[in-house]
PDB file of N, CA and C in Angstrom:
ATOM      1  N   UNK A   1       0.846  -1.170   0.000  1.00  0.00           N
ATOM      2  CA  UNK A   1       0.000   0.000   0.000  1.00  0.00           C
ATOM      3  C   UNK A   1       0.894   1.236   0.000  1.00  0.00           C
ATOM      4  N   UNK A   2       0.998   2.484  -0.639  1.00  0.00           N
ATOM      5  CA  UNK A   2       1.433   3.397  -1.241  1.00  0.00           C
ATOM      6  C   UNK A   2       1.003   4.336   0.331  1.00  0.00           C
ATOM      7  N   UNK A   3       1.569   4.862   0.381  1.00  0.00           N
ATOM      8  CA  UNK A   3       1.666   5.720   1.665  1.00  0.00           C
ATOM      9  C   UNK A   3       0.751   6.790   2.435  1.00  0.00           C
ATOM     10  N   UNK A   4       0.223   6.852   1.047  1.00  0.00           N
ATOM     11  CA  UNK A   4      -1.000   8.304   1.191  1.00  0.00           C
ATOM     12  C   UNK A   4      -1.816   7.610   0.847  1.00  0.00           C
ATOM     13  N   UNK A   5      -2.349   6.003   0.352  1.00  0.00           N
ATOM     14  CA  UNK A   5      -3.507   4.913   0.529  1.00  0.00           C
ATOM     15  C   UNK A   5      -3.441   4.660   2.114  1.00  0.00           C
ATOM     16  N   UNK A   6      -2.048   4.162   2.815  1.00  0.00           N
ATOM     17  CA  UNK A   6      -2.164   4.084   3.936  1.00  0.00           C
ATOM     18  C   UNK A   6      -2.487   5.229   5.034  1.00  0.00           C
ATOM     19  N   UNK A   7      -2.304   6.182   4.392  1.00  0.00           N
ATOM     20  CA  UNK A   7      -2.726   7.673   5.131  1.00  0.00           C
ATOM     21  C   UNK A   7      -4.288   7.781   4.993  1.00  0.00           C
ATOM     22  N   UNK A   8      -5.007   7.549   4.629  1.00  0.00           N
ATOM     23  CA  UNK A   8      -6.212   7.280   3.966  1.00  0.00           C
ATOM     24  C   UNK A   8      -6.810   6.438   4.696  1.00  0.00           C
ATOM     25  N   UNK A   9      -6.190   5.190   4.479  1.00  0.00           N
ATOM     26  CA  UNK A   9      -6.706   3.830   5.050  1.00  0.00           C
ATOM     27  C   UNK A   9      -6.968   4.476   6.402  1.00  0.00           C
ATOM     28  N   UNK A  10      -5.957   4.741   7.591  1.00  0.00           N
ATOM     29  CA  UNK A  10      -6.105   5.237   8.934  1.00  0.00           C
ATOM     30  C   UNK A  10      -6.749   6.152   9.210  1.00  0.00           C
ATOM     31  N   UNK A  11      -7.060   7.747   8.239  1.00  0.00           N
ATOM     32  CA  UNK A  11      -7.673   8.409   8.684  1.00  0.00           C
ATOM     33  C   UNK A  11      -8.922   7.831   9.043  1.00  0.00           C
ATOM     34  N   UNK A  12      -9.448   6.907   7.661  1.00  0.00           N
ATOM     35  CA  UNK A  12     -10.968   5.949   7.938  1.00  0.00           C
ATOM     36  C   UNK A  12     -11.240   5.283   8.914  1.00  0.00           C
ATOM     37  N   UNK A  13     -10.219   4.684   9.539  1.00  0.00           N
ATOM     38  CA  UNK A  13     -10.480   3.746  10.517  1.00  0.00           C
ATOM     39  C   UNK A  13     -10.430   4.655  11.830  1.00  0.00           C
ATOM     40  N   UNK A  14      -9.782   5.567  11.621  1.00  0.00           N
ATOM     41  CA  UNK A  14     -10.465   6.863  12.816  1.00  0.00           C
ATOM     42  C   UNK A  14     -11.574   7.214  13.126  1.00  0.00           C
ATOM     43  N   UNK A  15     -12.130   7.820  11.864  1.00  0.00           N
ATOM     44  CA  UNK A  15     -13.441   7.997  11.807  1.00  0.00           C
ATOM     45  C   UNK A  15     -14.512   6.788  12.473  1.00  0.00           C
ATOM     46  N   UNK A  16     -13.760   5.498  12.047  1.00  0.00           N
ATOM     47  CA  UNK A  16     -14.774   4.556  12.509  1.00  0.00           C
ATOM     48  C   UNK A  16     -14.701   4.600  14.268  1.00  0.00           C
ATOM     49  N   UNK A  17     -13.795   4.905  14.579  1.00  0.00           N
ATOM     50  CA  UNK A  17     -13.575   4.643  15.914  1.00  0.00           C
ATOM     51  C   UNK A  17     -14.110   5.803  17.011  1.00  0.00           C
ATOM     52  N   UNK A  18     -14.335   7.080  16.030  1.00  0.00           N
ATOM     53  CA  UNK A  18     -15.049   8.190  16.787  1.00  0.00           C
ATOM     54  C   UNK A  18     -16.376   8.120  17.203  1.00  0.00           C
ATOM     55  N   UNK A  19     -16.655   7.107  15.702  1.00  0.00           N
ATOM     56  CA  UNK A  19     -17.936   6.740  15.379  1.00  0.00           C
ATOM     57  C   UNK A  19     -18.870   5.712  16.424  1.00  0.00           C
ATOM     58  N   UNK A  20     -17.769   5.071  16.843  1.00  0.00           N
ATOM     59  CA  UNK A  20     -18.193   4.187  18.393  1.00  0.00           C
ATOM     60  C   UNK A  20     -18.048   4.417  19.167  1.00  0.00           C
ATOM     61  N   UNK A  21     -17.046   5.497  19.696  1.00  0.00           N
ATOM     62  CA  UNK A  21     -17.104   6.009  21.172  1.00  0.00           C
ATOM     63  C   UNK A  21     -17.759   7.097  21.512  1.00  0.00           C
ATOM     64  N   UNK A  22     -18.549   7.760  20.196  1.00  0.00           N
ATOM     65  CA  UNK A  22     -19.452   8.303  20.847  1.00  0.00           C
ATOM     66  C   UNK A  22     -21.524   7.750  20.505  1.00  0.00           C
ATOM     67  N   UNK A  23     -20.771   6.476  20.272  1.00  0.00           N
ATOM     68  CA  UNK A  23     -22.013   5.837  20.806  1.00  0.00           C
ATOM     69  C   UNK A  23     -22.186   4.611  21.889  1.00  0.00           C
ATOM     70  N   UNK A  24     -22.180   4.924  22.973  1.00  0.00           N
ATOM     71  CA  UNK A  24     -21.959   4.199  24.003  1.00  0.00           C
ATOM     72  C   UNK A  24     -22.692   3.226  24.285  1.00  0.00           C
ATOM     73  N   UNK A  25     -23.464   2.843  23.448  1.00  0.00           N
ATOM     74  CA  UNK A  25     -24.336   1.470  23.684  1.00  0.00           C
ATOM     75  C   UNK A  25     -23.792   0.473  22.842  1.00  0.00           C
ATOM     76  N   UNK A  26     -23.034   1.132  21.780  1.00  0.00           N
ATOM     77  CA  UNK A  26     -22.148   0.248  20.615  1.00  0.00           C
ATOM     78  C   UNK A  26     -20.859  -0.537  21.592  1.00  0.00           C
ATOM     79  N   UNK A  27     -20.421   0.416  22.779  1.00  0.00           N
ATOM     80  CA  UNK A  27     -19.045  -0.471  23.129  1.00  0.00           C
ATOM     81  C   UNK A  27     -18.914  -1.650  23.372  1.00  0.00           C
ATOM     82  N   UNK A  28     -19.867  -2.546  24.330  1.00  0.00           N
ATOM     83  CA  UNK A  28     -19.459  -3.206  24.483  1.00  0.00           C
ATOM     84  C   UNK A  28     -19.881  -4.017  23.302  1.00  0.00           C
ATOM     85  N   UNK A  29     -20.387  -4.374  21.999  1.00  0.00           N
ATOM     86  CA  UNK A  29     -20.882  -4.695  20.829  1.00  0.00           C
ATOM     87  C   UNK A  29     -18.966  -4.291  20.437  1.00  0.00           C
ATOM     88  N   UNK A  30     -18.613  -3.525  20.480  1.00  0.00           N
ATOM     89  CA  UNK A  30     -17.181  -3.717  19.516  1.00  0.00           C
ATOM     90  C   UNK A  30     -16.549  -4.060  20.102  1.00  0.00           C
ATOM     91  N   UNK A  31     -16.071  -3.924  21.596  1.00  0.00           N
ATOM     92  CA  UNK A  31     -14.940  -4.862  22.382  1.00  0.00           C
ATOM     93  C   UNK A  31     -15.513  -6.743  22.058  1.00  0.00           C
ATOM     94  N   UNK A  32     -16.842  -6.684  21.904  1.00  0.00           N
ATOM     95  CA  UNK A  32     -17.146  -8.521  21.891  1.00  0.00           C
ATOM     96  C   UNK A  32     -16.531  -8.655  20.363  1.00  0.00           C
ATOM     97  N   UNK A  33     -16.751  -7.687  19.305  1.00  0.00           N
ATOM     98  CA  UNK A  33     -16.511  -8.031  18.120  1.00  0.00           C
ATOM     99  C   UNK A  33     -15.376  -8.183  18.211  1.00  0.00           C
ATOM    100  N   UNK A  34     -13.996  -7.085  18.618  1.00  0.00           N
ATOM    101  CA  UNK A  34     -12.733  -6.824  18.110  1.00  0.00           C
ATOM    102  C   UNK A  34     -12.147  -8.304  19.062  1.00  0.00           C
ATOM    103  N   UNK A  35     -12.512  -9.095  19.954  1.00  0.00           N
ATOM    104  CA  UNK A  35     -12.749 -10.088  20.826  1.00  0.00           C
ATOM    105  C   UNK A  35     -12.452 -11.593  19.376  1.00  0.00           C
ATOM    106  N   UNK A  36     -13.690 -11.121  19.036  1.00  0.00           N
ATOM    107  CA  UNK A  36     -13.818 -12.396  18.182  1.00  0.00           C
ATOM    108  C   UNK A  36     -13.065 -12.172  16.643  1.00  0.00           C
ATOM    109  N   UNK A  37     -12.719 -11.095  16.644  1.00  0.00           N
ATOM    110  CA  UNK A  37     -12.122 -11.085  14.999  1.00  0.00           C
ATOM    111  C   UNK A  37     -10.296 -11.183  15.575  1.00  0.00           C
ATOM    112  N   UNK A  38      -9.600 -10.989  16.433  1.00  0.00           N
ATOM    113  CA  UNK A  38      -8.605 -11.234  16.786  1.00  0.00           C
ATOM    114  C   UNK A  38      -7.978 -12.882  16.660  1.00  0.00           C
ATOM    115  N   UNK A  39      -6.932 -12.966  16.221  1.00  0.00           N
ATOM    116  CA  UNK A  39      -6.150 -14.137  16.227  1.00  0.00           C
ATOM    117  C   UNK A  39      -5.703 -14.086  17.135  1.00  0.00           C
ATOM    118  N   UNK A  40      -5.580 -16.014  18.155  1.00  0.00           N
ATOM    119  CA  UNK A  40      -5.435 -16.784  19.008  1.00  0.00           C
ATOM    120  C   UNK A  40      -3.662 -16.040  19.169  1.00  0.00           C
ATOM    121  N   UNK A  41      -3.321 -15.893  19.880  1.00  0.00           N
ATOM    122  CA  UNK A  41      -1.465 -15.683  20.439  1.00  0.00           C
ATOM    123  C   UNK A  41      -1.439 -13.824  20.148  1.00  0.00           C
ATOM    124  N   UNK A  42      -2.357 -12.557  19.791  1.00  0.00           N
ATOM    125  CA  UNK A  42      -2.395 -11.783  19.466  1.00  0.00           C
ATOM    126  C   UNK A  42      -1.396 -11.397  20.042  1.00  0.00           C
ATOM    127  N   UNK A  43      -1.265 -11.357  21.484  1.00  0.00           N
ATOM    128  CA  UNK A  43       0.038 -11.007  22.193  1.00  0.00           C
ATOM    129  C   UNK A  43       1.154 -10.950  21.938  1.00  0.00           C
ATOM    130  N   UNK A  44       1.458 -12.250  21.765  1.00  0.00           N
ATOM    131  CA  UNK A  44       3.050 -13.119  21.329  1.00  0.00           C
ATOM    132  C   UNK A  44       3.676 -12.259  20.094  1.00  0.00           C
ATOM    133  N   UNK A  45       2.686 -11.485  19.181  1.00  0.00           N
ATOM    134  CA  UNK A  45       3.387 -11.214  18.068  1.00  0.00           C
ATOM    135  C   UNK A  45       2.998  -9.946  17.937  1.00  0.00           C
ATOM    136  N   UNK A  46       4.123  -9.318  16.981  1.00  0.00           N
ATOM    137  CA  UNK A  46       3.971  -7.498  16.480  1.00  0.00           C
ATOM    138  C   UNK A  46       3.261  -7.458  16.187  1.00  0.00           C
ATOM    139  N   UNK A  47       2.010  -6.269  16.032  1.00  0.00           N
ATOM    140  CA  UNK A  47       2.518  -5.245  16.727  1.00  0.00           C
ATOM    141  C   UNK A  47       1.951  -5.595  18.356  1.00  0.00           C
ATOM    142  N   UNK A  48       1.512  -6.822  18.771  1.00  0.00           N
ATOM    143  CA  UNK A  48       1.202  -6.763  20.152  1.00  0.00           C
ATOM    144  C   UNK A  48      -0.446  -6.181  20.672  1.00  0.00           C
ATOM    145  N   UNK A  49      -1.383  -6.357  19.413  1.00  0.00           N
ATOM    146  CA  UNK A  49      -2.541  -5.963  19.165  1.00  0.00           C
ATOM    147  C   UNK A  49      -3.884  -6.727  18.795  1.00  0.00           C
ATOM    148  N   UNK A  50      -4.704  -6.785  19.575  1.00  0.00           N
ATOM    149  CA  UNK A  50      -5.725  -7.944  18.613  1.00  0.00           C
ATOM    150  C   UNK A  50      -6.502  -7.493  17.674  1.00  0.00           C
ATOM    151  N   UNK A  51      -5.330  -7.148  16.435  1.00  0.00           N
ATOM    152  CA  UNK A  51      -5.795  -6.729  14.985  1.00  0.00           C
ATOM    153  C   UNK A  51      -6.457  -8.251  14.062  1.00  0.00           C
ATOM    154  N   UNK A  52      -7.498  -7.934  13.608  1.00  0.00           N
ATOM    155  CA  UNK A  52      -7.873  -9.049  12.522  1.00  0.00           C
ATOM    156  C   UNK A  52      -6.859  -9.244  11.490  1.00  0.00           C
ATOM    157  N   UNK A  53      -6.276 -10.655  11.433  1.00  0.00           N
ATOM    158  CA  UNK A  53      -5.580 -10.982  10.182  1.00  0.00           C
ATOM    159  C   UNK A  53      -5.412 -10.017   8.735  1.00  0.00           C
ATOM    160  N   UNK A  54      -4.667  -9.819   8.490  1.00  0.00           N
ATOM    161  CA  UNK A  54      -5.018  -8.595   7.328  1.00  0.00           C
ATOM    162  C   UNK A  54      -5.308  -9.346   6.138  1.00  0.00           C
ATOM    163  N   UNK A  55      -5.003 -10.596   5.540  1.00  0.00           N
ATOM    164  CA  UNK A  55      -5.789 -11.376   4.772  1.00  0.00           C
ATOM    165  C   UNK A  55      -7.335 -11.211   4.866  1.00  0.00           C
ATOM    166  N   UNK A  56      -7.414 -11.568   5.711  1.00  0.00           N
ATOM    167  CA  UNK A  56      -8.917 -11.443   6.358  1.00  0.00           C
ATOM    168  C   UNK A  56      -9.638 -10.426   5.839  1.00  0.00           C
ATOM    169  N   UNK A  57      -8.875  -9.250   6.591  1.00  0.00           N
ATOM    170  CA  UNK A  57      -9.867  -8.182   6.302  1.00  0.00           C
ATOM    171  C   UNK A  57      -9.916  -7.934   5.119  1.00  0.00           C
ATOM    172  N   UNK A  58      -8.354  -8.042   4.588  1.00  0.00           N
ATOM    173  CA  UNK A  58      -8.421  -7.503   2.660  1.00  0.00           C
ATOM    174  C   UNK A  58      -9.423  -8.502   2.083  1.00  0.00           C
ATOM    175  N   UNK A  59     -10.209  -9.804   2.227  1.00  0.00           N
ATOM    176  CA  UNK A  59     -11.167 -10.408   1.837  1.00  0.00           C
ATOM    177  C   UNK A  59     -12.343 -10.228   2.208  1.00  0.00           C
ATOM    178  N   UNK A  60     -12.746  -9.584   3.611  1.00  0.00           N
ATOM    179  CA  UNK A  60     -14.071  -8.997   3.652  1.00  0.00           C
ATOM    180  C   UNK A  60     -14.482  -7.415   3.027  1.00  0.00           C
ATOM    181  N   UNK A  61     -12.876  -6.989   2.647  1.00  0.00           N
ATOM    182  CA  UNK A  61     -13.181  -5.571   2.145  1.00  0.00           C
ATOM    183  C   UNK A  61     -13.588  -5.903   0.887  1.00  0.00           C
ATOM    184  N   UNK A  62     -13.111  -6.619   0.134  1.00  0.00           N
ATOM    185  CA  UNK A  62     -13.276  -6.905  -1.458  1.00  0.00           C
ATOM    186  C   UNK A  62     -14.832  -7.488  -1.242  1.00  0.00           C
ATOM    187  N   UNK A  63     -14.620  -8.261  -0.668  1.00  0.00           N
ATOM    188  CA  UNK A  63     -16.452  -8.804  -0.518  1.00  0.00           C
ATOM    189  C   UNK A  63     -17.383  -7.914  -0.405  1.00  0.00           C
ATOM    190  N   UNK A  64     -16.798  -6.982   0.445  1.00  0.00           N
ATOM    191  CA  UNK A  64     -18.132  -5.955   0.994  1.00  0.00           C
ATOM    192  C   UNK A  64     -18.299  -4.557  -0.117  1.00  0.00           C
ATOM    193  N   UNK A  65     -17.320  -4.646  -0.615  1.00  0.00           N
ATOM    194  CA  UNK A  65     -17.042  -3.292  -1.297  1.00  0.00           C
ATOM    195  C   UNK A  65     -16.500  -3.399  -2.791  1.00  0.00           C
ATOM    196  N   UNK A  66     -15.653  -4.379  -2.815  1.00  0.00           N
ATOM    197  CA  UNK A  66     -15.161  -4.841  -4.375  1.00  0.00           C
ATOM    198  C   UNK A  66     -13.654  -4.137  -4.550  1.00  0.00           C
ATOM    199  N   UNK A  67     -13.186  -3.865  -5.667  1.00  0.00           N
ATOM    200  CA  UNK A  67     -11.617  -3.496  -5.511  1.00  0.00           C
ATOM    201  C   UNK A  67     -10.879  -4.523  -5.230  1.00  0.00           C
ATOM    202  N   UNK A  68      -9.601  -3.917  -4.721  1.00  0.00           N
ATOM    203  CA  UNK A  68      -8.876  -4.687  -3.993  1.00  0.00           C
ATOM    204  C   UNK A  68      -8.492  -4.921  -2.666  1.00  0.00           C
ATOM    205  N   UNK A  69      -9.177  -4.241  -2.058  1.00  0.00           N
ATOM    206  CA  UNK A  69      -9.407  -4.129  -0.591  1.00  0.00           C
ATOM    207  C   UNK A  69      -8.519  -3.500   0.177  1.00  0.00           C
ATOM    208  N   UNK A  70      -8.203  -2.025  -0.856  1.00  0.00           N
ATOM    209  CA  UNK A  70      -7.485  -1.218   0.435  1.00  0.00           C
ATOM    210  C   UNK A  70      -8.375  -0.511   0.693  1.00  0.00           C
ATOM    211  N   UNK A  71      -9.910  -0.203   0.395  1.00  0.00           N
ATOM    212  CA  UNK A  71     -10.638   0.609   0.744  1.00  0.00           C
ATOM    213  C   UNK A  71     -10.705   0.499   2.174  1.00  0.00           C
ATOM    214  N   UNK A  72     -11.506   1.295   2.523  1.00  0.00           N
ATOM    215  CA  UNK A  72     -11.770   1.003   4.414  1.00  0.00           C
ATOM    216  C   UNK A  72     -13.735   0.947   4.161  1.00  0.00           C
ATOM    217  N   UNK A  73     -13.657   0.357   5.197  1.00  0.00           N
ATOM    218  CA  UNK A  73     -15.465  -0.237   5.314  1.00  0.00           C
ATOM    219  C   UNK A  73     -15.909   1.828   5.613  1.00  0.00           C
ATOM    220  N   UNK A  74     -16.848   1.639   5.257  1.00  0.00           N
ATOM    221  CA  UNK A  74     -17.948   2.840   5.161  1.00  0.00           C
ATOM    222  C   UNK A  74     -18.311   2.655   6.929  1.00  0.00           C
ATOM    223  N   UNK A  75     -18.266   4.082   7.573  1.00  0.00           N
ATOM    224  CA  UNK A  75     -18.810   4.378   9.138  1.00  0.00           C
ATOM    225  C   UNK A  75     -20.194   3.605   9.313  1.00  0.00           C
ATOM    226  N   UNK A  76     -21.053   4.576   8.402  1.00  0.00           N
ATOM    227  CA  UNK A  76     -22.393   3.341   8.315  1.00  0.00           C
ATOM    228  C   UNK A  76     -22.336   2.430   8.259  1.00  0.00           C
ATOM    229  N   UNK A  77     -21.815   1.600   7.496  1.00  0.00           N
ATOM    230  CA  UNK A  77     -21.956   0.161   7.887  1.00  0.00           C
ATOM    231  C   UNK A  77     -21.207  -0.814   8.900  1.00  0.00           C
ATOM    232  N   UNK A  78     -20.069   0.222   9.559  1.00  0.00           N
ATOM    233  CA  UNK A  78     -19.519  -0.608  10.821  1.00  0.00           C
ATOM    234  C   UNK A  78     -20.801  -0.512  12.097  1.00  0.00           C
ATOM    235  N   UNK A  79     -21.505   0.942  11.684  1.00  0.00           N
ATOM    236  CA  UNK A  79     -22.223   1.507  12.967  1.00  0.00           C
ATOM    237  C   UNK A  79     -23.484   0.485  12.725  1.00  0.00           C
ATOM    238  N   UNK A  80     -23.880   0.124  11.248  1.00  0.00           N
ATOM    239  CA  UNK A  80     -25.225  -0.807  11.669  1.00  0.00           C
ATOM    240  C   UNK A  80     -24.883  -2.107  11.932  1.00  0.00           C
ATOM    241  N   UNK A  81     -23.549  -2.955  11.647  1.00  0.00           N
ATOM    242  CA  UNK A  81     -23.216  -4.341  11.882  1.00  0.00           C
ATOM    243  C   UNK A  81     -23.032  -4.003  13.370  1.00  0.00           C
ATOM    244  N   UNK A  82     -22.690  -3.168  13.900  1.00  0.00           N
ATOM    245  CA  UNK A  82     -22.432  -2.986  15.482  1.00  0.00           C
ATOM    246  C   UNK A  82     -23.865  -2.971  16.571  1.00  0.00           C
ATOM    247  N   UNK A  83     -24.646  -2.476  15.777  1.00  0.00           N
ATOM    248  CA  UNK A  83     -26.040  -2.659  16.224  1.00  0.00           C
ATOM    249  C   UNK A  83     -26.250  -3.314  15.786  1.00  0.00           C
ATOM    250  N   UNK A  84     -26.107  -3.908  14.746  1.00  0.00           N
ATOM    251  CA  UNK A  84     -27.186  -5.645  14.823  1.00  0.00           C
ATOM    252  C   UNK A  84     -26.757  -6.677  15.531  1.00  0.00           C
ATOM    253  N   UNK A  85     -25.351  -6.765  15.965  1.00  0.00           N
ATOM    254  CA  UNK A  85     -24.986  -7.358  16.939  1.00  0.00           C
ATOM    255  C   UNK A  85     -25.220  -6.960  18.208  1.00  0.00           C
ATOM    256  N   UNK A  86     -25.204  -6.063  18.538  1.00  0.00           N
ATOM    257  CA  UNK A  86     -26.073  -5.520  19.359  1.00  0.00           C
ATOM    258  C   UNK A  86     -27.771  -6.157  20.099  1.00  0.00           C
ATOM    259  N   UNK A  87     -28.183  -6.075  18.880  1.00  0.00           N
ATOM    260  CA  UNK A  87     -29.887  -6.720  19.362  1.00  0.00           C
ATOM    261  C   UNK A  87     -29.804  -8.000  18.657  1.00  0.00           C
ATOM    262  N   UNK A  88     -28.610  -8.717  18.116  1.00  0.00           N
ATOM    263  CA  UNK A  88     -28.718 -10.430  18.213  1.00  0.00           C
ATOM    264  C   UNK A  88     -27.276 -11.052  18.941  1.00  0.00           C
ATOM    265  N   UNK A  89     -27.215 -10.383  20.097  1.00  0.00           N
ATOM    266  CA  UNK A  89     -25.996 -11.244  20.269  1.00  0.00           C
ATOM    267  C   UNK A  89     -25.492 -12.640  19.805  1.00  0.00           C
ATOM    268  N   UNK A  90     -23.950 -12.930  19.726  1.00  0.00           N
ATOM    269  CA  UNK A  90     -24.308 -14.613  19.491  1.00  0.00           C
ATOM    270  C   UNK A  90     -23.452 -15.227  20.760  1.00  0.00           C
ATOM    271  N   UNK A  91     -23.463 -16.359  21.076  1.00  0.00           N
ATOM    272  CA  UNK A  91     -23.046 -17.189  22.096  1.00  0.00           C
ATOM    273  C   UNK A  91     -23.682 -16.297  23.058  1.00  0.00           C
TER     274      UNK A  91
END
């Protein structure tokens, strides 16, 4: 990723993150998510974060959006998958 895609990429994922802390019924809905999208040993390895696999995500971005998946997911649609988990929890 080209530097000012990755400048891009992060500003978005900012936005997403403003986007949940100032909705406070979403938190605990994204700590269960960021919970379950994390790989097993997250610790053990750099950066020391329970980031989703980046395979991963570059395959739900292309799925969700098309490209090649440096886009970043749209605020709206992190904020309504966060509420629908929300009113269907699972386990």
């Amino acid at each position: 990723m080209r530097p000012i895609q990755a400048l891009r990429s992060a500003a978005g994922w900012g936005l997403v993150a403003v986007a949940v802390a100032t909705r406070p019924r979403l938190w605990a809905s994204a700590v269960a998510a960021g919970a379950s999208l994390a790989p097993g040993g997250w610790w053990r390895r750099p950066p020391y974060l329970p980031l989703p696999d980046r395979r991963w995500l570059r395959f739900r971005l292309v799925t969700a959006y098309g490209g090649t998946g440096d886009s970043r997911p749209e605020v709206d649609d992190v904020v309504t998958w966060l509420e629908w988990r929300r009113r269907f929890p699972t386990g």
